[in-house]
Protein backbone atom coordinates (compact mmCIF):
# COMPACT_ATOMS: atom_id res chain seq x y z
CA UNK A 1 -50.39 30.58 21.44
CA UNK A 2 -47.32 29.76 20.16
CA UNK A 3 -45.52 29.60 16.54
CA UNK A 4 -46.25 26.89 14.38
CA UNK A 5 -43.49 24.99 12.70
CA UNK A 6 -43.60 23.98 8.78
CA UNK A 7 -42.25 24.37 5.55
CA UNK A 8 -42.20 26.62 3.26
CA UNK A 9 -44.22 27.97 0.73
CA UNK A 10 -43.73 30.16 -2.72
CA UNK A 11 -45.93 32.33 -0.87
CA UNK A 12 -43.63 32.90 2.25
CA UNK A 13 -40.70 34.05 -0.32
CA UNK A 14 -41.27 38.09 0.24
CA UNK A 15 -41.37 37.14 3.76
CA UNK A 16 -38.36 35.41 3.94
CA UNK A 17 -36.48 38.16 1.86
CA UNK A 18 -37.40 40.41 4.23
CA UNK A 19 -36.66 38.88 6.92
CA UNK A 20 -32.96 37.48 5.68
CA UNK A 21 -32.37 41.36 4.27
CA UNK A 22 -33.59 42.72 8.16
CA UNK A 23 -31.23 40.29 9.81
CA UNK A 24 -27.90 40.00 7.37
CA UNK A 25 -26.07 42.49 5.24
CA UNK A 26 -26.23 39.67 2.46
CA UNK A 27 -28.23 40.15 -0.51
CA UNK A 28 -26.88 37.07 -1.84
CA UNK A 29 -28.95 34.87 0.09
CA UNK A 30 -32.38 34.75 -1.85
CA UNK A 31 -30.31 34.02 -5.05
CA UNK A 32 -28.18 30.96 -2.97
CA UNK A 33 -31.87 29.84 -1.75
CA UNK A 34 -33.33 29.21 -5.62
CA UNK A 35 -30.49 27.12 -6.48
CA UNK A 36 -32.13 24.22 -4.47
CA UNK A 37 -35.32 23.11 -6.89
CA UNK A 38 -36.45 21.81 -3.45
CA UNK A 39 -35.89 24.36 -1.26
CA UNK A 40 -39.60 25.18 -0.09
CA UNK A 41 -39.37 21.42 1.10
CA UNK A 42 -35.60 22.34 2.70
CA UNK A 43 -36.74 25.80 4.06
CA UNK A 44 -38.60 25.41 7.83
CA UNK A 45 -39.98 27.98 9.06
CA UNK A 46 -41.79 29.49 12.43
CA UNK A 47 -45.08 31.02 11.61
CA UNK A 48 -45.99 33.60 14.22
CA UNK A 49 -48.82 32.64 16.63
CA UNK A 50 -50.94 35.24 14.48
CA UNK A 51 -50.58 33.49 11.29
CA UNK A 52 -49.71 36.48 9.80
CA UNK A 53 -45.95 36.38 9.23
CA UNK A 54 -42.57 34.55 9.47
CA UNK A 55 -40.93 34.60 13.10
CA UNK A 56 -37.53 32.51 12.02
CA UNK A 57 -35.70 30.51 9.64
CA UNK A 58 -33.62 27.63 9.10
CA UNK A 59 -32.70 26.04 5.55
CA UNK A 60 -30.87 22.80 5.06
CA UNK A 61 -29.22 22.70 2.18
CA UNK A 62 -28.32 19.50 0.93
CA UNK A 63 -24.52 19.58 -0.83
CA UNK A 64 -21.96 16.41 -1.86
CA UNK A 65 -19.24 16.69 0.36
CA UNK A 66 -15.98 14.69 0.50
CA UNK A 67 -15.33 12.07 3.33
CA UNK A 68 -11.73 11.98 5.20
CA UNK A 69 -10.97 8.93 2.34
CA UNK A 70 -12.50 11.58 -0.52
CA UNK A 71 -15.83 9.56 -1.02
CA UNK A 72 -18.16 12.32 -1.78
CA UNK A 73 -21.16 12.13 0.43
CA UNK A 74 -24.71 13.71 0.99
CA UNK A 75 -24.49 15.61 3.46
CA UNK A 76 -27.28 18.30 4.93
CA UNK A 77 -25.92 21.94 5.06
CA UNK A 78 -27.63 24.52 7.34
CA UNK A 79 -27.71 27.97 6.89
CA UNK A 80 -29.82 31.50 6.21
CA UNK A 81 -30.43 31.03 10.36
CA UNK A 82 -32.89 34.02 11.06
CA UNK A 83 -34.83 35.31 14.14
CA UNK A 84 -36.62 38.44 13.86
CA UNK A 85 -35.12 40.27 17.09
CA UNK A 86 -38.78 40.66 18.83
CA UNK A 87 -38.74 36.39 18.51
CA UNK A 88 -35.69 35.63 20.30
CA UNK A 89 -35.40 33.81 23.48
CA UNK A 90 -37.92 31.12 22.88
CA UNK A 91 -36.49 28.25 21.29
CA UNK A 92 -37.80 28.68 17.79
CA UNK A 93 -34.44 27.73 16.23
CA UNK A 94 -33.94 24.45 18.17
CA UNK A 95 -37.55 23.34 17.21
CA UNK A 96 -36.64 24.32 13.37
CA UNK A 97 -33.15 22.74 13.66
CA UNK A 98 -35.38 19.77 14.68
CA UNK A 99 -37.97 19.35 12.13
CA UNK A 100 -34.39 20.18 9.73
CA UNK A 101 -32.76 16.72 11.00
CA UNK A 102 -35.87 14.67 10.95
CA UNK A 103 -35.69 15.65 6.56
CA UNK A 104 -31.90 15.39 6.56
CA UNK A 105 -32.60 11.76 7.79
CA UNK A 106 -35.52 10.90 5.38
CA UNK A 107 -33.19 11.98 2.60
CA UNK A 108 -30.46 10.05 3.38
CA UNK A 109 -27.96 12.52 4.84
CA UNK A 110 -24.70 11.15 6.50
CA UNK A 111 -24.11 14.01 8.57
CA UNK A 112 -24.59 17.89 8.62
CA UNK A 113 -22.88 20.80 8.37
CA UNK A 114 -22.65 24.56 9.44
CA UNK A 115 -20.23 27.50 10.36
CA UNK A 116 -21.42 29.86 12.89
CA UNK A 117 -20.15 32.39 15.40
CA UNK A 118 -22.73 31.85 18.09
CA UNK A 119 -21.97 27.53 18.49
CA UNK A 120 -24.20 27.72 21.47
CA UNK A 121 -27.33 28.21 19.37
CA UNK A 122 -26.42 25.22 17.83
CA UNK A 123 -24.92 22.79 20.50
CA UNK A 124 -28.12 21.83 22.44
CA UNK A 125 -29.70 20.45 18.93
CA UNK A 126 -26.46 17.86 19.12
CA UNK A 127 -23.78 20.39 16.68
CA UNK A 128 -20.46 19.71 17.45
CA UNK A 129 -17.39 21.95 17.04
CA UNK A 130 -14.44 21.32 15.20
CA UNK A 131 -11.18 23.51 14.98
CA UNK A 132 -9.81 24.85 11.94
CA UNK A 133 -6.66 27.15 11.07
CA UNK A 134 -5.58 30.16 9.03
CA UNK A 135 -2.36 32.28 8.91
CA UNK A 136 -2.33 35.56 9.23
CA UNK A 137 1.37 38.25 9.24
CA UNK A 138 2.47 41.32 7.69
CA UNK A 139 2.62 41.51 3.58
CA UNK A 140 6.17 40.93 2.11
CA UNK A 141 8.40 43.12 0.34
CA UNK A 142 7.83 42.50 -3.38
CA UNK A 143 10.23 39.50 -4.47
CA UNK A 144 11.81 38.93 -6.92
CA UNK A 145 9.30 37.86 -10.76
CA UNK A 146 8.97 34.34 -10.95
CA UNK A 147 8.42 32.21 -13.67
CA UNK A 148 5.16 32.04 -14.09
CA UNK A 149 2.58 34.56 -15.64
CA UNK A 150 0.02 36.06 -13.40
CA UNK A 151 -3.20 38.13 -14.66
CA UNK A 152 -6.68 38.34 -13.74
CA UNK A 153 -8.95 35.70 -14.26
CA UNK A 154 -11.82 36.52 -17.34
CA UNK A 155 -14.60 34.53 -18.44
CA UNK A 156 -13.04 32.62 -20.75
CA UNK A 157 -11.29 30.79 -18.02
CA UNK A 158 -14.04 29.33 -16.44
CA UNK A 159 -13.81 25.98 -17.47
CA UNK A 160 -10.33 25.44 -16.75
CA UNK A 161 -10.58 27.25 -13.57
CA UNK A 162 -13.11 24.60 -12.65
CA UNK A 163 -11.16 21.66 -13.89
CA UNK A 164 -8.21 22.86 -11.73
CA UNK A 165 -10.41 23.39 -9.10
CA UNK A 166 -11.84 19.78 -9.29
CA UNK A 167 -8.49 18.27 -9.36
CA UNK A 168 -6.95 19.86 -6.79
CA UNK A 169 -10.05 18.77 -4.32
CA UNK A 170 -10.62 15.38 -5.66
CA UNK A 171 -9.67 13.62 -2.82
CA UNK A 172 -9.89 16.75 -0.04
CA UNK A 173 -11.92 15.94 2.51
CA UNK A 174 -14.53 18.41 3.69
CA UNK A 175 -14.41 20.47 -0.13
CA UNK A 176 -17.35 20.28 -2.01
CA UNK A 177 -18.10 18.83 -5.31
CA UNK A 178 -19.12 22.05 -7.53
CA UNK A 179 -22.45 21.18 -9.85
CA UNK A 180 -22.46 23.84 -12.97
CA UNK A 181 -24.69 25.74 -11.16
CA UNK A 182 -22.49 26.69 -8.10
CA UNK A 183 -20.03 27.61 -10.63
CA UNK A 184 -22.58 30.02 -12.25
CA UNK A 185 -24.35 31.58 -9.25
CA UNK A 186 -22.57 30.17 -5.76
CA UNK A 187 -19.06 30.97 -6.43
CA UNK A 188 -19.92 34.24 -7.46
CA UNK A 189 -22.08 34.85 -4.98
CA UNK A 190 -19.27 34.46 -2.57
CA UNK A 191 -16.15 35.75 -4.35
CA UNK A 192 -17.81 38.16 -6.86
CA UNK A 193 -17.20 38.13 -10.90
CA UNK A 194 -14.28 35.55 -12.06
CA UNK A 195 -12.06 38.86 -13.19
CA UNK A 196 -11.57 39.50 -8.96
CA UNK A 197 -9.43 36.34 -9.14
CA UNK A 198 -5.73 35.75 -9.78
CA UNK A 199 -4.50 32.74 -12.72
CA UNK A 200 -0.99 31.93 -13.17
CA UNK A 201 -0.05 30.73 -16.67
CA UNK A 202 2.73 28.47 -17.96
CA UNK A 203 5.47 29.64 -19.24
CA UNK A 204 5.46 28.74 -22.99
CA UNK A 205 2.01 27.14 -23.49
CA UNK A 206 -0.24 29.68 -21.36
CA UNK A 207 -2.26 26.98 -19.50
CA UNK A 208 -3.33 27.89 -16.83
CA UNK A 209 -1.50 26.07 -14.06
CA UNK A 210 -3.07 27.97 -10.77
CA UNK A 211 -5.89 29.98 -9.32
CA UNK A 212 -6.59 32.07 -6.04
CA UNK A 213 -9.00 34.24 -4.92
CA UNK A 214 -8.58 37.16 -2.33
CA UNK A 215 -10.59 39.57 -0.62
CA UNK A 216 -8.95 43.09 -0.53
CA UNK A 217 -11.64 44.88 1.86
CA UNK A 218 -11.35 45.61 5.72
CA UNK A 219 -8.52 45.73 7.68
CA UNK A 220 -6.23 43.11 5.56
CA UNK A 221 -5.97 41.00 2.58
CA UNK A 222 -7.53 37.53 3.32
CA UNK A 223 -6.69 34.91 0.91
CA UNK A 224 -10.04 32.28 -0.02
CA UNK A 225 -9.00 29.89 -2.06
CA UNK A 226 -6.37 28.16 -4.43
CA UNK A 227 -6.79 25.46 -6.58
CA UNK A 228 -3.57 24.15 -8.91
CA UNK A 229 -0.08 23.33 -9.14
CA UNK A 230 1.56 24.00 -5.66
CA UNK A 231 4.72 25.43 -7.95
CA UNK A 232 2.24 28.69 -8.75
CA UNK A 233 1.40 29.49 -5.52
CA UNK A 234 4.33 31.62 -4.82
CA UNK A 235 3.84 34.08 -8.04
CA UNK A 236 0.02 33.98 -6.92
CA UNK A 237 1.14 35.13 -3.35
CA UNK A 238 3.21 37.58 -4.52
CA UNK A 239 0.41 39.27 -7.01
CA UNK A 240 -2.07 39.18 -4.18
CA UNK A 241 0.27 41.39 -1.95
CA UNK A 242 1.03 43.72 -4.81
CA UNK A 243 -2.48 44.46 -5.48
CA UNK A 244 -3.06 44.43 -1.26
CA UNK A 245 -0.19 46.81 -0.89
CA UNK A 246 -2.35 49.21 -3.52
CA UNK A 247 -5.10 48.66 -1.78
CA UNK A 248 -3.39 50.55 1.57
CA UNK A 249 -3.39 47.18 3.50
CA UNK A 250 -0.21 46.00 5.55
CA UNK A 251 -1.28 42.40 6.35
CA UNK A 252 -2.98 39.35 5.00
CA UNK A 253 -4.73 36.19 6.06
CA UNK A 254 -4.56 32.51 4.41
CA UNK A 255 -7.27 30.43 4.89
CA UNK A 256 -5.60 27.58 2.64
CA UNK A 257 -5.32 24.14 3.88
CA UNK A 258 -1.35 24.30 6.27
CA UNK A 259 0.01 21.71 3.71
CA UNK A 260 4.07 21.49 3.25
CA UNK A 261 3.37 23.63 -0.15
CA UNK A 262 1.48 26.46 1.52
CA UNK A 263 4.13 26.74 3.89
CA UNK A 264 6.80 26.69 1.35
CA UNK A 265 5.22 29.62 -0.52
CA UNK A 266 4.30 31.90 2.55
CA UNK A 267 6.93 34.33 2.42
CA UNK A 268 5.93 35.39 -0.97
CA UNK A 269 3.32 36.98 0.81
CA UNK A 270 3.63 37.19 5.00
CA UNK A 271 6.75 37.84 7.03
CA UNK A 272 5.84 37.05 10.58
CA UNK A 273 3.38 34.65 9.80
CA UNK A 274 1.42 33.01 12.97
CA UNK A 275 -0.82 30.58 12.72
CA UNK A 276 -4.54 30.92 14.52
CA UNK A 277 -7.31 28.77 15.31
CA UNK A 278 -10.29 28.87 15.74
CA UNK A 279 -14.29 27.27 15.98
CA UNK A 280 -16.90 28.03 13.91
CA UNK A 281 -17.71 24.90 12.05
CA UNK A 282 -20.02 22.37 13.62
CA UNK A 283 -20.96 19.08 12.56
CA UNK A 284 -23.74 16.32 13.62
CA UNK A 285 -23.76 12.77 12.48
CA UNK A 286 -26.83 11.41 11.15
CA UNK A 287 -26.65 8.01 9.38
CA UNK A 288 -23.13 8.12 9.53
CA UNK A 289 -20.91 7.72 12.90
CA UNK A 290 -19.46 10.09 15.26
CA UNK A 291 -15.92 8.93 14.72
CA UNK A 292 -16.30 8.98 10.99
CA UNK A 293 -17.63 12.76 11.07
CA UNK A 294 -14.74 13.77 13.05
CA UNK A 295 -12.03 12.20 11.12
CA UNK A 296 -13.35 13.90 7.66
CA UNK A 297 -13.59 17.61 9.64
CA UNK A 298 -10.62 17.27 10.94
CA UNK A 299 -8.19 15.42 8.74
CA UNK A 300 -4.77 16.86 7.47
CA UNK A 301 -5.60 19.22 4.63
CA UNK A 302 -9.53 19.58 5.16
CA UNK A 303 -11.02 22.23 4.27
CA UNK A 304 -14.20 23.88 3.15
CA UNK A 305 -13.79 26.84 0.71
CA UNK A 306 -15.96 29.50 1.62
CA UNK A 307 -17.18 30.05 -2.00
CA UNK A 308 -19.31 26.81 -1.02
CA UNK A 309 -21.07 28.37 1.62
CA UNK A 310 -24.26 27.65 2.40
């Protein structure tokens, strides 16, 4: 006998906890999985032969991202990939990636979209890879204070943050368009509670004129995201290697897109910056062409923020 392939039900959700809590240190997940109001329908699943359990998982997750011109498009988003180890080895996600592209299709998709470390799971199913780039050196000295005002991030910025954030993406290709409810459960999710972030305020008026998020855990300082005027980044830099420097870290990593600005405002942060690239988004066109795919994932200044992961 072999597993049989379906949806989900609200009766498979202790199941799939489980099984997304035995296979990833990511408690996160079952919260990212109710934000869909479809997701039983997105969420395919391999029932073991017994009938008395789930084997493995795949969940598209349909999102609005921007096309290389900044068209925002449906597009299917895969992720929460699980195989319980005893299941491995016998195809179960290429026959859920399948019944995952046959939905993407009925619901319009123009492509899809996923990040992985193990492509060849995903290649066979007709994923492509794409490269992308991040810099990575040694933290700077401290420079000199600049001119604008940097602080932590509290609730009461959220809307701005999120109108900077949707202005500095509007045309970006491959960035998301946030819904209110990414704000309120994805983001976090990703980047933890709004005060973990950096603002920079205007001198004079206080507006808030920049944002940036950064991860000071592991073996170095790994900038997320920025969203704002490119004259902040600098002061942003600069507070994020401050508080990396307390943190006992030496170095730091920018995953920002490598536009002229970044690279203006890098030595606020990394002396001996080198740039590194690597693979771990795929892509798969579905109503939309190859050639089209390819030019939004891999045009100057794409990039998908990892606070809209899947």
């Amino acid at each position: 006998m072999t597993a049989v392939i379906r949806t989900a039900t609200a009766a498979d959700d202790p199941d799939l906890a489980a099984l997304w809590r035995r296979c990833f240190d990511a408690p996160q997940i079952v919260g990212l999985h109710a934000l869909d109001p479809d997701r039983h329908r997105h969420t395919f699943v391999a029932q073991n032969a017994a009938g008395d359990g789930i084997d493995a998982v795949v969940v598209y997750v349909p999102r609005l991202i921007r096309d290389a011109h900044g068209t925002p498009r449906r597009v299917g988003g895969i992720g929460s990939v699980a195989t319980r180890p005893e299941a491995r080895g016998q195809g179960l996600v290429r026959r859920l990636l399948e019944a995952a592209e046959h939905t993407m299709r009925a619901e319009q998709c123009d492509w899809s979209l996923l990040f992985t470390g193990t492509p060849g799971v995903y290649r066979g199913s007709g994923w492509q890879e794409f490269a992308s780039t991040y810099t990575e050196g040694t933290l700077a000295p401290p420079p000199a204070a600049g001119e604008f005002r940097i602080r932590e991030a509290t609730a009461r910025d959220a809307a701005e943050v999120a109108a900077l954030h949707h202005a500095y993406n509007a045309d970006r290709p491959l960035s998301s368009v946030r819904a209110p409810e990414d704000w309120a459960v994805r983001v976090p999710a990703w980047y933890g509670p709004l005060d973990r972030s950096l603002v920079a305020e205007a001198p004079g008026s206080g507006a808030l004129v920049g944002w940036t998020v950064a991860q000071y855990e592991g073996e170095c300082v790994e900038v997320r995201e920025f969203a704002g005027a490119p004259g902040s980044l600098g002061g942003l830099f600069a507070a994020v290697g401050e508080r990396g420097r307390a943190a006992g870290l030496d170095r730091a990593r920018v995953r920002l897109p490598d536009d002229p600005e970044v690279r203006a405002a890098l030595p606020a942060l990394l002396v001996d910056a080198r740039q590194v690239t690597e693979h771990v988004g795929m892509a798969r066109p579905l109503h939309t062409r190859a050639d089209a795919v390819r030019a939004t994932v891999t045009a100057p200044g794409a990039v998908h923020w990892y606070g809209d992961c899947f």
